[in-house]
N, C-alpha and C. Protein backbone atom coordinates (compact mmCIF):
# COMPACT_ATOMS: atom_id res chain seq x y z
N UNK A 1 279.70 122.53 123.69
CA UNK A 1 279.21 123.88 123.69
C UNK A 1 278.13 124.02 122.62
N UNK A 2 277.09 124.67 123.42
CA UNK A 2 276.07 125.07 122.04
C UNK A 2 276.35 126.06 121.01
N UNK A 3 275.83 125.82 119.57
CA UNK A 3 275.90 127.25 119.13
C UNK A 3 274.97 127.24 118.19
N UNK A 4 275.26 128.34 117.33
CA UNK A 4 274.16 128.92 116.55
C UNK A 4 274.45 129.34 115.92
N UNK A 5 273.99 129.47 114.42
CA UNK A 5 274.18 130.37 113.35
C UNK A 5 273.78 131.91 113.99
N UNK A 6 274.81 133.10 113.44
CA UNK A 6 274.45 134.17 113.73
C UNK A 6 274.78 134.51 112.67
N UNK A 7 274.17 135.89 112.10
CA UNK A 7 274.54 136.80 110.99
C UNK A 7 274.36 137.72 111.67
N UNK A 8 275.75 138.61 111.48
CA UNK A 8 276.30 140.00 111.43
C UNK A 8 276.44 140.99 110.72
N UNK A 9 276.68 142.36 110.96
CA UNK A 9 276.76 143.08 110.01
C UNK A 9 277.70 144.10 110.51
N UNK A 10 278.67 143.96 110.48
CA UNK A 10 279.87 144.67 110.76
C UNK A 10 280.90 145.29 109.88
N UNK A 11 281.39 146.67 110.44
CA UNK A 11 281.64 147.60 109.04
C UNK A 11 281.36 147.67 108.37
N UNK A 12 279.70 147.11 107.49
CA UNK A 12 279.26 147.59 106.44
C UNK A 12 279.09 146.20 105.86
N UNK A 13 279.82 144.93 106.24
CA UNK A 13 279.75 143.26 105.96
C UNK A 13 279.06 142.77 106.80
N UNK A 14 278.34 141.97 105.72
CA UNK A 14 277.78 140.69 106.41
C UNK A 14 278.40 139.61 106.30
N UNK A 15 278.14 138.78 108.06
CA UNK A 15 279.14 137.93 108.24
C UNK A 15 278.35 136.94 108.83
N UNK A 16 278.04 135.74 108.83
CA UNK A 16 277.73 134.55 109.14
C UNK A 16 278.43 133.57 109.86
N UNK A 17 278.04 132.82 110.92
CA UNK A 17 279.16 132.82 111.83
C UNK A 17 278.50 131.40 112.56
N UNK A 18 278.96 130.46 113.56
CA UNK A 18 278.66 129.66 114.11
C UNK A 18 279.34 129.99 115.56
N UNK A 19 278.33 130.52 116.66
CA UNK A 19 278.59 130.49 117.84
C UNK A 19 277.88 130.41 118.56
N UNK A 20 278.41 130.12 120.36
CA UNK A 20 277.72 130.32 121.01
C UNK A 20 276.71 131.64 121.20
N UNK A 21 275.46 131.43 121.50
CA UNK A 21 274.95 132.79 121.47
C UNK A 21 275.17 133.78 122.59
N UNK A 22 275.93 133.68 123.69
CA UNK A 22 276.50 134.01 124.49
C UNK A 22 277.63 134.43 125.00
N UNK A 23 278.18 134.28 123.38
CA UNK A 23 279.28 134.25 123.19
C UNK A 23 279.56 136.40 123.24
N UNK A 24 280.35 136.92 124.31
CA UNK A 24 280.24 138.40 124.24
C UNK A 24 280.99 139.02 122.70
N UNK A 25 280.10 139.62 122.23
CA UNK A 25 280.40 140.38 121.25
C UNK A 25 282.00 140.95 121.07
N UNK A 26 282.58 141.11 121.60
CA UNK A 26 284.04 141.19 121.87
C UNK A 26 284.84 140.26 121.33
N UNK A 27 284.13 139.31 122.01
CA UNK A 27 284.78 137.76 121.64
C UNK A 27 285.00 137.66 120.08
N UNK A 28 283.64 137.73 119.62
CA UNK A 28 283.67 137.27 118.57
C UNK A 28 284.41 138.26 117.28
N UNK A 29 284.34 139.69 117.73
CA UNK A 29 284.80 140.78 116.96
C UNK A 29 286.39 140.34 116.98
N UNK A 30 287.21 140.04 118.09
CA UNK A 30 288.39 140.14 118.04
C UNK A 30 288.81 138.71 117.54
N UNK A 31 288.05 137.57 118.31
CA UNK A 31 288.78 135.86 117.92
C UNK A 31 288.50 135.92 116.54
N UNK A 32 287.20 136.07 116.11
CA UNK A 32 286.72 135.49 114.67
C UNK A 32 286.75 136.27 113.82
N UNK A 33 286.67 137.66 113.94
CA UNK A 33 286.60 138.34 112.67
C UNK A 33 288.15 138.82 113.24
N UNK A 34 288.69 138.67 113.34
CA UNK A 34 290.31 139.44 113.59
C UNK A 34 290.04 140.87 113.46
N UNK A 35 289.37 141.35 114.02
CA UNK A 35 289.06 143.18 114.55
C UNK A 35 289.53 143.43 115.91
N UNK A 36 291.16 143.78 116.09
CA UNK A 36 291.76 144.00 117.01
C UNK A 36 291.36 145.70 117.96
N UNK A 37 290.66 146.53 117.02
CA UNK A 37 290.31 147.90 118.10
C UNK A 37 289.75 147.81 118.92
N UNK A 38 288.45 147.18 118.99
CA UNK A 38 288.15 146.70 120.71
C UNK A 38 288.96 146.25 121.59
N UNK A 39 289.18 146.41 123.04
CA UNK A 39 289.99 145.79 123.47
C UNK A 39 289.67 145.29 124.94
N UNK A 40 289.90 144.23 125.13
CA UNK A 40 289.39 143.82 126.83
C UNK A 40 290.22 144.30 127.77
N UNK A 41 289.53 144.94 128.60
CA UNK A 41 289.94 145.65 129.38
C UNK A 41 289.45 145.49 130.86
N UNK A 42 288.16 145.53 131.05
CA UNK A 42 287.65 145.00 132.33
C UNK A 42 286.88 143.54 132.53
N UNK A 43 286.03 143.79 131.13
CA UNK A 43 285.39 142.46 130.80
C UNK A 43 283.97 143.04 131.56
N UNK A 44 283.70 144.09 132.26
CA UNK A 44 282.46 144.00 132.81
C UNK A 44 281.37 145.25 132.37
N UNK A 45 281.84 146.07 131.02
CA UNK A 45 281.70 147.39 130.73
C UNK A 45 281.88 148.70 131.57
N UNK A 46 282.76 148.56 132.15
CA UNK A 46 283.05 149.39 133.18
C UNK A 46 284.26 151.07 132.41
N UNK A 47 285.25 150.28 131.76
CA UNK A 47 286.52 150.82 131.75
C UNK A 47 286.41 151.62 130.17
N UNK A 48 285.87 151.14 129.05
CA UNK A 48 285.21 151.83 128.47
C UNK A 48 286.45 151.07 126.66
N UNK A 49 287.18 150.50 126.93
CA UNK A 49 288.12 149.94 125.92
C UNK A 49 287.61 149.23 124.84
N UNK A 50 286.35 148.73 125.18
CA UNK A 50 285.73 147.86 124.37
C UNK A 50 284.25 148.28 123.47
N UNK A 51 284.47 149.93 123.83
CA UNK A 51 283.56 150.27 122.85
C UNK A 51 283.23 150.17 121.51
N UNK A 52 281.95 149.64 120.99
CA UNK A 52 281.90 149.71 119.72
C UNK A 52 280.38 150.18 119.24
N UNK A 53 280.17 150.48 117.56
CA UNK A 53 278.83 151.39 117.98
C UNK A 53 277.88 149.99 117.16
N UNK A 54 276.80 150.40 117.91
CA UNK A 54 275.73 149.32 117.66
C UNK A 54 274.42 150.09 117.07
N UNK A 55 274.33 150.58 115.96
CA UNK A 55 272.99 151.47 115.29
C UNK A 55 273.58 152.44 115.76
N UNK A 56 274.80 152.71 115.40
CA UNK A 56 275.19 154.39 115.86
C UNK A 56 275.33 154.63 117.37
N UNK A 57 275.14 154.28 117.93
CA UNK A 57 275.06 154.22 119.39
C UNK A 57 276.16 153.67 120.36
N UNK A 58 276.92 153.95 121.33
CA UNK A 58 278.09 153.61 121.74
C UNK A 58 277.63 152.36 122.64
N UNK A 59 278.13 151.39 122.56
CA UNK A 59 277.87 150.30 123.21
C UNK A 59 279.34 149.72 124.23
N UNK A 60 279.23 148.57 124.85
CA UNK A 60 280.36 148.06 125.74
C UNK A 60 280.26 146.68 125.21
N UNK A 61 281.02 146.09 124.19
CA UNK A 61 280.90 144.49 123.51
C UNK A 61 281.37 143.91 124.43
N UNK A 62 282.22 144.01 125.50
CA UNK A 62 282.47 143.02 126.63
C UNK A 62 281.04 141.96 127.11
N UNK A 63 279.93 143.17 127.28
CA UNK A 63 278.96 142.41 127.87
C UNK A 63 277.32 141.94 126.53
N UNK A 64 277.47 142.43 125.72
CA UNK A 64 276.73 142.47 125.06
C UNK A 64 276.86 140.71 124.34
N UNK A 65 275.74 139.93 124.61
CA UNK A 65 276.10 138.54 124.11
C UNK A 65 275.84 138.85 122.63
N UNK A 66 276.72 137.98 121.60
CA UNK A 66 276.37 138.24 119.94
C UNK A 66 274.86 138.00 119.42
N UNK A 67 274.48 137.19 120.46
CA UNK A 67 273.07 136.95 119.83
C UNK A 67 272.08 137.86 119.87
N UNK A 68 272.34 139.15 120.56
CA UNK A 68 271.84 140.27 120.72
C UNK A 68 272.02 141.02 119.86
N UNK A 69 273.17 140.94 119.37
CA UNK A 69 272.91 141.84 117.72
C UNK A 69 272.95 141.96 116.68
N UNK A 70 272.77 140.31 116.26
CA UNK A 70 272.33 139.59 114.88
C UNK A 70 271.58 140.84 114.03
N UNK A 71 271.44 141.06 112.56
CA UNK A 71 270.83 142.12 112.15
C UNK A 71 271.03 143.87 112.77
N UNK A 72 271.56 143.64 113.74
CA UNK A 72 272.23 145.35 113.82
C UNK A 72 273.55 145.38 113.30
N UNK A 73 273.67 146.96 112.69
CA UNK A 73 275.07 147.38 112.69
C UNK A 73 275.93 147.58 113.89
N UNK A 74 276.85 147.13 113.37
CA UNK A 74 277.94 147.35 114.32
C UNK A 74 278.96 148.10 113.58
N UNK A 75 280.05 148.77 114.30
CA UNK A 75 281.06 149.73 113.73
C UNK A 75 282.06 149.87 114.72
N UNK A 76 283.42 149.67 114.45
CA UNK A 76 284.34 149.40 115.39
C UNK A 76 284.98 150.44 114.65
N UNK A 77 286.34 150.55 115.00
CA UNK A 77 287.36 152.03 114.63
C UNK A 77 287.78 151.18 112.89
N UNK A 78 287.86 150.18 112.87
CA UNK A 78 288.29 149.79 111.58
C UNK A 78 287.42 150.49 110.40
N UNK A 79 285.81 150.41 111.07
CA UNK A 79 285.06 150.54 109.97
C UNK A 79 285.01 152.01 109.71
N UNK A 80 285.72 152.94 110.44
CA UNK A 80 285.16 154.30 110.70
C UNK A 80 285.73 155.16 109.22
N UNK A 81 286.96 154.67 109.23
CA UNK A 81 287.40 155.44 108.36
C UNK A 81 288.82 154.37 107.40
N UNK A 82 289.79 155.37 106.87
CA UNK A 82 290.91 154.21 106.29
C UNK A 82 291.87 155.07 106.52
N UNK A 83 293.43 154.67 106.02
CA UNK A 83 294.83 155.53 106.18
C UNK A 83 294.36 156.44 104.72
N UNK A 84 293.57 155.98 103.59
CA UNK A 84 293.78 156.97 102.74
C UNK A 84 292.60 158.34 102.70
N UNK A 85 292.10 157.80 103.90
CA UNK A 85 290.58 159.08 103.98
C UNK A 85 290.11 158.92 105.41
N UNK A 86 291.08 159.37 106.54
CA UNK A 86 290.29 159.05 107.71
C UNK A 86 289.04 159.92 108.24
N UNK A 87 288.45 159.21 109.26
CA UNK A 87 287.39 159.92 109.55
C UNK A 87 287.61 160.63 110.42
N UNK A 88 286.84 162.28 110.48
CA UNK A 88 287.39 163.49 111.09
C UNK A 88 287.94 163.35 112.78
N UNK A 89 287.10 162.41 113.79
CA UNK A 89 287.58 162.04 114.90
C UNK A 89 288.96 161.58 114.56
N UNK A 90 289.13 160.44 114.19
CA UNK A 90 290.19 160.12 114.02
C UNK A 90 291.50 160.84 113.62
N UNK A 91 291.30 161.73 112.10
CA UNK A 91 292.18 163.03 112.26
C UNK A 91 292.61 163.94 113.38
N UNK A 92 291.33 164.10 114.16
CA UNK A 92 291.29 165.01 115.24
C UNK A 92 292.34 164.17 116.30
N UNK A 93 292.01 163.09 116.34
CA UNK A 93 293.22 162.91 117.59
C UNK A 93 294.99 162.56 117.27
N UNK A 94 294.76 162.21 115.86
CA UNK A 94 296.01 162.48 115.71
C UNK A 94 296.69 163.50 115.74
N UNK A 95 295.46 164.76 115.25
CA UNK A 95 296.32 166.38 114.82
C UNK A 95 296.75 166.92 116.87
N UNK A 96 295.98 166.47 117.27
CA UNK A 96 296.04 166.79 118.82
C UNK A 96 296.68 165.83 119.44
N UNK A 97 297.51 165.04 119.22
CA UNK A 97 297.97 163.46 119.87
C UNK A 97 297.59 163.67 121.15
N UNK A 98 296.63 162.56 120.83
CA UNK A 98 295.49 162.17 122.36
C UNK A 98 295.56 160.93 122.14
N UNK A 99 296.85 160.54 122.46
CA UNK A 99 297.42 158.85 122.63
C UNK A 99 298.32 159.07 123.14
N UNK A 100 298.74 157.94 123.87
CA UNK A 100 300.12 157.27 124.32
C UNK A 100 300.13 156.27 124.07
N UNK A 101 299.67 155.15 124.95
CA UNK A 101 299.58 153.86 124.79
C UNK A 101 298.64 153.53 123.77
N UNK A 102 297.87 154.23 123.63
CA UNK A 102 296.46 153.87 122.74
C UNK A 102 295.40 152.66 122.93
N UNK A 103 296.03 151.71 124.12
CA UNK A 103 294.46 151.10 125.11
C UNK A 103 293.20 151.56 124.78
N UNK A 104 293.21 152.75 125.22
CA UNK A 104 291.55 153.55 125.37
C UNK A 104 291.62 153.82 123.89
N UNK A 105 291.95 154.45 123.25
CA UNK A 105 291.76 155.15 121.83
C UNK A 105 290.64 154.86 121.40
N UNK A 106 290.59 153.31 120.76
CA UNK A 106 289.39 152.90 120.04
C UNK A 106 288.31 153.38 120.59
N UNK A 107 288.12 152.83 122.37
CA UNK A 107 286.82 153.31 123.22
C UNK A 107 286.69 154.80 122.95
N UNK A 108 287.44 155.93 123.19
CA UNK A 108 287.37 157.29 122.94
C UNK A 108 287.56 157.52 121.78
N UNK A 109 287.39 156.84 120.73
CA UNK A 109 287.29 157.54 119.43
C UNK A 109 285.69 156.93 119.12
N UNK A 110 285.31 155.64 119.23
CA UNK A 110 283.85 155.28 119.68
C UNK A 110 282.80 156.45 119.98
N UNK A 111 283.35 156.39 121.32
CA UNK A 111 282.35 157.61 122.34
C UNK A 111 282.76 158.87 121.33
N UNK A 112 283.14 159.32 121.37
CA UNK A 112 283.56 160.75 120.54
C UNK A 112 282.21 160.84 119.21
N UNK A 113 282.65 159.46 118.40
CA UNK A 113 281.17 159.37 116.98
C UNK A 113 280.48 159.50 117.36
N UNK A 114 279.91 158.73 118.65
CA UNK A 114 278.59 158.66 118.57
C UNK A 114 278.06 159.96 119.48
N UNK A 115 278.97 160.72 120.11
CA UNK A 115 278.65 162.27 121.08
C UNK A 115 278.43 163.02 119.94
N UNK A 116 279.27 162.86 119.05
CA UNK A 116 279.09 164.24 117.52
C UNK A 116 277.72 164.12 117.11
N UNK A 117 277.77 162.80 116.49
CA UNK A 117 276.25 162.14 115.97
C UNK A 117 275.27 162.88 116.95
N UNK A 118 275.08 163.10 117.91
CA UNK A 118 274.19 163.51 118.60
C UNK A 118 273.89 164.91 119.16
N UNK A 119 274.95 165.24 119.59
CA UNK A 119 275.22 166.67 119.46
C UNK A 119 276.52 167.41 119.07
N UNK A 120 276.05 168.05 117.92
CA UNK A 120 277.80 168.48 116.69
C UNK A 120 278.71 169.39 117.71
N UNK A 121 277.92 170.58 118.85
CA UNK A 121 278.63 171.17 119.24
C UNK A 121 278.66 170.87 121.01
N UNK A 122 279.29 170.29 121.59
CA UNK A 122 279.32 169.68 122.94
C UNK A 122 279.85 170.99 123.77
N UNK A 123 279.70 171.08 124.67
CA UNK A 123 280.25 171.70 125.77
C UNK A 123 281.35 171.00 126.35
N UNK A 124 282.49 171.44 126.90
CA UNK A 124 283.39 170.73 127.72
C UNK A 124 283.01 169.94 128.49
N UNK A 125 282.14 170.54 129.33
CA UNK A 125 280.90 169.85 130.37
C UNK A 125 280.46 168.45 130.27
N UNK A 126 279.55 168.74 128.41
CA UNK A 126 279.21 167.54 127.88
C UNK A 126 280.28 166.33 127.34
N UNK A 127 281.53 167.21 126.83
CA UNK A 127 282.66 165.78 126.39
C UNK A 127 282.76 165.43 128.10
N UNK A 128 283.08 165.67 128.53
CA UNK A 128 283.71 165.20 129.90
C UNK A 128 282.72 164.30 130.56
N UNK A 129 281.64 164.28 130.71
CA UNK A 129 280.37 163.86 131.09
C UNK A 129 280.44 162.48 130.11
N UNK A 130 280.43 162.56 128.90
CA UNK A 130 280.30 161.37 127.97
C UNK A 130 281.01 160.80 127.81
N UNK A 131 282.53 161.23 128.17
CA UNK A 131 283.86 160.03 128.57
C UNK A 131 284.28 159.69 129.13
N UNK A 132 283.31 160.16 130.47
CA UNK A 132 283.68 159.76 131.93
C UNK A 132 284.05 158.47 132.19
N UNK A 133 283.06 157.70 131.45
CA UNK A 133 282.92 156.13 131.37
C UNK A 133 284.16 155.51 130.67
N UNK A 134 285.36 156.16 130.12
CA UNK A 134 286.10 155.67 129.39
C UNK A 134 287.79 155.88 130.10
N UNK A 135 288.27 154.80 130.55
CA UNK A 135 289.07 155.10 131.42
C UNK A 135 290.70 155.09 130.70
N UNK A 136 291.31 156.40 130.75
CA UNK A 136 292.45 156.42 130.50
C UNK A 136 293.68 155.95 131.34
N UNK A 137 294.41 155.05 131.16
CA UNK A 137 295.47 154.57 132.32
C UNK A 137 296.66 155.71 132.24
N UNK A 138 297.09 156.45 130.86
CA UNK A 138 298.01 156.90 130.75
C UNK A 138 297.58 158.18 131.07
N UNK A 139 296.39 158.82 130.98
CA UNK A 139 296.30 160.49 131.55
C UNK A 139 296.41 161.36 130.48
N UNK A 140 295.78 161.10 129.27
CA UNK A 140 296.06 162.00 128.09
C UNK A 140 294.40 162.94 128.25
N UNK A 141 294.04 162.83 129.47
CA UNK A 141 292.52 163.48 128.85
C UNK A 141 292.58 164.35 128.72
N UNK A 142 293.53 165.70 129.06
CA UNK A 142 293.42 167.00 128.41
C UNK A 142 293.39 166.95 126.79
N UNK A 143 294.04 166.21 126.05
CA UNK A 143 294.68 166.20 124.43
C UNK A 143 293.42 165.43 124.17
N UNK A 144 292.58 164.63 125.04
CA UNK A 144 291.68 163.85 124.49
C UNK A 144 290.44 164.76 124.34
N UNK A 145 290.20 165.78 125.21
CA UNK A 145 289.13 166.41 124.96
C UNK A 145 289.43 167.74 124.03
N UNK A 146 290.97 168.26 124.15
CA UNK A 146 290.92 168.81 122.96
C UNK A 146 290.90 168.45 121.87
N UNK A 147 290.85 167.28 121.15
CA UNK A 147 290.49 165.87 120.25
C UNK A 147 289.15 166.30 119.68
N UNK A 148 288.03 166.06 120.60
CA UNK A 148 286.77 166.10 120.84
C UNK A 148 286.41 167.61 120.15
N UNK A 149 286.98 168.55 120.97
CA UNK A 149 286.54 169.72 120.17
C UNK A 149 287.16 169.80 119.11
N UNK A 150 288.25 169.53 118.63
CA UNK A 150 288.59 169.25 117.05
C UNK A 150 288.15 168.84 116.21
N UNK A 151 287.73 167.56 116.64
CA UNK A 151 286.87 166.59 115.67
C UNK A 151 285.12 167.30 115.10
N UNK A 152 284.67 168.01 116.71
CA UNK A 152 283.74 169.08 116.13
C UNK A 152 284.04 169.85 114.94
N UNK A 153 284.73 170.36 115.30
CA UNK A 153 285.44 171.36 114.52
C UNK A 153 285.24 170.65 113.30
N UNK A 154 286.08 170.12 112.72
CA UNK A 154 285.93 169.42 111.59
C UNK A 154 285.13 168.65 110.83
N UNK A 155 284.03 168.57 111.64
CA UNK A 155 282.92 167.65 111.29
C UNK A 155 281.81 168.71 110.82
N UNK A 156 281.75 170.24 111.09
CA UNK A 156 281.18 171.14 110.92
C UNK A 156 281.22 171.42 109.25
N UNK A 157 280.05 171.76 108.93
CA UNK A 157 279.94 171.80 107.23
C UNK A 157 280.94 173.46 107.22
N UNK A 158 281.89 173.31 105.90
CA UNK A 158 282.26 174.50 105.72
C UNK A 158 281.93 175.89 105.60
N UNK A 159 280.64 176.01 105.37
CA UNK A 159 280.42 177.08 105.58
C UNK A 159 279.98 178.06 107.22
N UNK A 160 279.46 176.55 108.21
CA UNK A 160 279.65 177.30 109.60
C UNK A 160 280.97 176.89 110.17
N UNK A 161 282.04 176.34 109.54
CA UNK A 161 283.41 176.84 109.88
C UNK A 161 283.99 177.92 109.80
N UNK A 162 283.76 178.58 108.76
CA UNK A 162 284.09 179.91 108.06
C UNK A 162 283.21 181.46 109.27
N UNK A 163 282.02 180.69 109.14
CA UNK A 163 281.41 181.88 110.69
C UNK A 163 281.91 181.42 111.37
N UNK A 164 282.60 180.60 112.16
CA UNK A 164 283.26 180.43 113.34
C UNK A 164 284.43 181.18 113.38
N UNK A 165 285.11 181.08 112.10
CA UNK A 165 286.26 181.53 112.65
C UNK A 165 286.79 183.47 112.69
């Protein structure tokens, strides 16, 4: 097998690595760096489990070969936040338990950053539209999109919380 030096930059580390360059980004997040929140799920970016963000941006590492994103950030649920300061999505779906199995989680807590990042206040319309792509087996998407507007919620600077409420 061929490979290649790659350098990464994941959660905020740089990581240096010897692989195939073809090797799908997945691969390498879960075999080599032991970053279990992605998760294979379809293998074809379809199902939405294997989201991770690439420059802020929600990506599908199933298909994305590593050699494609040597020098970009990457950000998986590990990097998002910690148990002693999580990050407001993440609060949000716990305060709303929008899990069961937690399969999808990572992917819908993914998609969720990078929907805020882009627009703070979504429409139902718009969460639903932007997680379409993210397939729940267990059926939590009501708790998941009330998640979504939570995590708004919370991500809102305090003082237009206070006019909101």
């Amino acid at each position: 097998m061929i490979t290649e030096v790659v350098t990464l930059s994941v959660n905020r580390l740089t990581r240096t690595l010897a692989v195939s360059p073809q090797a799908s980004l997945l691969g390498v997040l879960r075999n080599d760096l032991e970053l279990n929140s992605p998760k294979y799920g379809c293998g074809l970016g379809e199902c939405g489990a294997c989201t991770v963000l690439v420059d802020g941006v929600a990506a599908r590492a199933c298909v994305i070969p590593t050699g494609g994103v040597a020098g970009r950030e990457i950000t998986t649920l590990e990097g998002l936040g910690s148990l002693e300061a999580l990050h407001p999505v993440q609060q949000a779906f716990i305060e709303e338990q929008a899990a069961q199995c937690g399969y999808c989680l990572s992917g819908m807590i993914m998609m969720t950053v990078a929907l805020l990042a882009r627009k703070p206040e979504p429409t139902d319309d718009e969460i639903r539209s932007e997680l379409s792509g993210n397939l729940c087996r267990c059926g939590t998407y009501l708790e998941i999109l009330r998640a979504v507007r939570r995590a708004a919620q919370l991500m809102r600077p305090v003082s237009a919380r206070a006019d909101k409420s």
